[in-house]
C-alpha atoms as a PDB file:
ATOM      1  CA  UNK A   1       7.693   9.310  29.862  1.00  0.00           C
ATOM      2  CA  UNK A   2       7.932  11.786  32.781  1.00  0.00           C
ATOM      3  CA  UNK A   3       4.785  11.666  33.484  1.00  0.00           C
ATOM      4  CA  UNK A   4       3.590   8.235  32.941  1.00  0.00           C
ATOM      5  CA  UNK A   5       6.999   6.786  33.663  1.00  0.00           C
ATOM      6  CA  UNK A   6       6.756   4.170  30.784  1.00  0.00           C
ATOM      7  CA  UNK A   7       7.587   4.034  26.992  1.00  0.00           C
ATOM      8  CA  UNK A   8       5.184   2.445  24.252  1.00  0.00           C
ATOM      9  CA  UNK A   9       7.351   0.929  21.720  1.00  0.00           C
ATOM     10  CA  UNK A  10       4.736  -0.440  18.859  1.00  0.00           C
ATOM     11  CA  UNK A  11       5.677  -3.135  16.538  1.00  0.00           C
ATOM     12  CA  UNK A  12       3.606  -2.868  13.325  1.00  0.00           C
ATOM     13  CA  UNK A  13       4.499  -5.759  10.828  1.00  0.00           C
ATOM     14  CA  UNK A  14       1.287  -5.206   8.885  1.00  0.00           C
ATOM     15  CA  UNK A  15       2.256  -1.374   8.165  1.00  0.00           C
ATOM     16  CA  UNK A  16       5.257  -2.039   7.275  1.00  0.00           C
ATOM     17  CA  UNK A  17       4.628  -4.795   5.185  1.00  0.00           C
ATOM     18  CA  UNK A  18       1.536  -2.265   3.466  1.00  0.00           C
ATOM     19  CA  UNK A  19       4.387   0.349   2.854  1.00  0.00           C
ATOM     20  CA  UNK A  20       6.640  -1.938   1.042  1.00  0.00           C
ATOM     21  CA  UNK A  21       3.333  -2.977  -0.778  1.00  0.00           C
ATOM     22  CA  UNK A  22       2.477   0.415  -1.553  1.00  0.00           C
ATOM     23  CA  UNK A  23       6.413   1.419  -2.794  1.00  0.00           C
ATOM     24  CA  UNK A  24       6.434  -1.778  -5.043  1.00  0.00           C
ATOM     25  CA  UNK A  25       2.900  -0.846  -6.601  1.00  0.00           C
ATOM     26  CA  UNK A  26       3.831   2.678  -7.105  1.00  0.00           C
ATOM     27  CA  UNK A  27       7.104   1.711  -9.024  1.00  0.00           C
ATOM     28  CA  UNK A  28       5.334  -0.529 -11.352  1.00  0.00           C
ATOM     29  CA  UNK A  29       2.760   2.664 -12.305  1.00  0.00           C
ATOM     30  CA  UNK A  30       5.691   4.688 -12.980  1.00  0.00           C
ATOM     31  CA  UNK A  31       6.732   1.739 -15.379  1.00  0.00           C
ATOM     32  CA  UNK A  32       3.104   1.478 -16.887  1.00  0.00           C
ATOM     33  CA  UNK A  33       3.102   5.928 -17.201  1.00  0.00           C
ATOM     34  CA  UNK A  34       6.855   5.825 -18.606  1.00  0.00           C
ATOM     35  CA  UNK A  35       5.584   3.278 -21.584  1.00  0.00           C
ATOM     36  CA  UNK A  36       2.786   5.493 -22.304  1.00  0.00           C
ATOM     37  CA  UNK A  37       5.004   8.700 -22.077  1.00  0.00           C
ATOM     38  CA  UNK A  38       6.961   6.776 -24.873  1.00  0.00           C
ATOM     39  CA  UNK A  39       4.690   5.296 -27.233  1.00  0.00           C
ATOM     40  CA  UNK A  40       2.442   7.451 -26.572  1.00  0.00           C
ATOM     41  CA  UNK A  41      -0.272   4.895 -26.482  1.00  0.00           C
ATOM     42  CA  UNK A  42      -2.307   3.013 -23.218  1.00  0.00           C
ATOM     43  CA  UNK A  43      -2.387  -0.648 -23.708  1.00  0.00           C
ATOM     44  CA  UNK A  44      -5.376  -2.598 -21.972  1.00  0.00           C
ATOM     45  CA  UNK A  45      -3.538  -4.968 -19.857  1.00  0.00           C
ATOM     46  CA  UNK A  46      -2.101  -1.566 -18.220  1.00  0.00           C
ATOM     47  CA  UNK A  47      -4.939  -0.828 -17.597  1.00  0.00           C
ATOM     48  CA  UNK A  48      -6.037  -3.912 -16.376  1.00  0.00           C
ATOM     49  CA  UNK A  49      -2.279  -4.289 -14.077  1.00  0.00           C
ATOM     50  CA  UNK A  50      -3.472  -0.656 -12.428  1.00  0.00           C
ATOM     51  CA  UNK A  51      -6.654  -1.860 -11.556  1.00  0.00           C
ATOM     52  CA  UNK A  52      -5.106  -4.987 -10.332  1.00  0.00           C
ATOM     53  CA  UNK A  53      -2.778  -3.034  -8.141  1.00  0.00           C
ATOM     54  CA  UNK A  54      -5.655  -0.359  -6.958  1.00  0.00           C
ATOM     55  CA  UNK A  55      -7.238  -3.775  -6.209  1.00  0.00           C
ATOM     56  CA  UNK A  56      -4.911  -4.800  -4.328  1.00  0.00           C
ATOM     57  CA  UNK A  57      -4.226  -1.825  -2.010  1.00  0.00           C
ATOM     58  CA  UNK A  58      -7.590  -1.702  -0.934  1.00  0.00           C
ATOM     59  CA  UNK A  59      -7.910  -5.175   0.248  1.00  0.00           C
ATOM     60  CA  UNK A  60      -4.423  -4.589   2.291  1.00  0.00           C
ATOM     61  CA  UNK A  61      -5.929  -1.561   3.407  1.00  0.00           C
ATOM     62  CA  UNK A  62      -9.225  -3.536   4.796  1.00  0.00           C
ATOM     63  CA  UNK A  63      -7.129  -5.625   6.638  1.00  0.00           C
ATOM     64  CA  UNK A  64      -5.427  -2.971   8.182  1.00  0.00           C
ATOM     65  CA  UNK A  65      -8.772  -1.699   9.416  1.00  0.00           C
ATOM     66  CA  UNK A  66      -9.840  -4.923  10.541  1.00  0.00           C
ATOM     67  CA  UNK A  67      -6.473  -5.702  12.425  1.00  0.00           C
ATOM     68  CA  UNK A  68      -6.712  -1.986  14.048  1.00  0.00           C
ATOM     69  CA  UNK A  69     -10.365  -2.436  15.123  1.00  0.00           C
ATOM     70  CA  UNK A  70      -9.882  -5.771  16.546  1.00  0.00           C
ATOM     71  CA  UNK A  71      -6.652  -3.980  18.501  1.00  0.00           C
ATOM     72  CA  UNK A  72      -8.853  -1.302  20.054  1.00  0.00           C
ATOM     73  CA  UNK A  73     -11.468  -4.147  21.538  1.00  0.00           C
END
């Protein structure tokens, strides 16, 4: 700010939103590892619900990139 005389304040809904994604996701693999911890068994539609939420990351993720590039144009 000395120098340039001017703060950027950034307002990222999309990262924010991708966080809280990312928290929610994480806490329902804990869930799916805590089962298995107990049973001692992994079911298929855990499997299936991680690669769901792996899934889903990665699309967020894309969009991310997308909304980023487009920014820098």
């Amino acid at each position: 700010m000395l120098i340039d005389g001017y703060i950027i304040n950034l307002q990222l809904p999309e990262l924010k939103a991708h966080s809280a994604q990312l928290q929610k996701i994480g806490g329902n693999i804990n869930q799916i590892v805590k089962r298995m911890n107990q049973t001692g068994s992994l079911y298929r539609d855990d499997v299936d619900e991680i690669k769901s939420l792996y899934s889903e990351v990665w699309q967020t993720e894309r969009q991310l990139w997308f909304y980023f590039r487009d920014l820098a144009k």
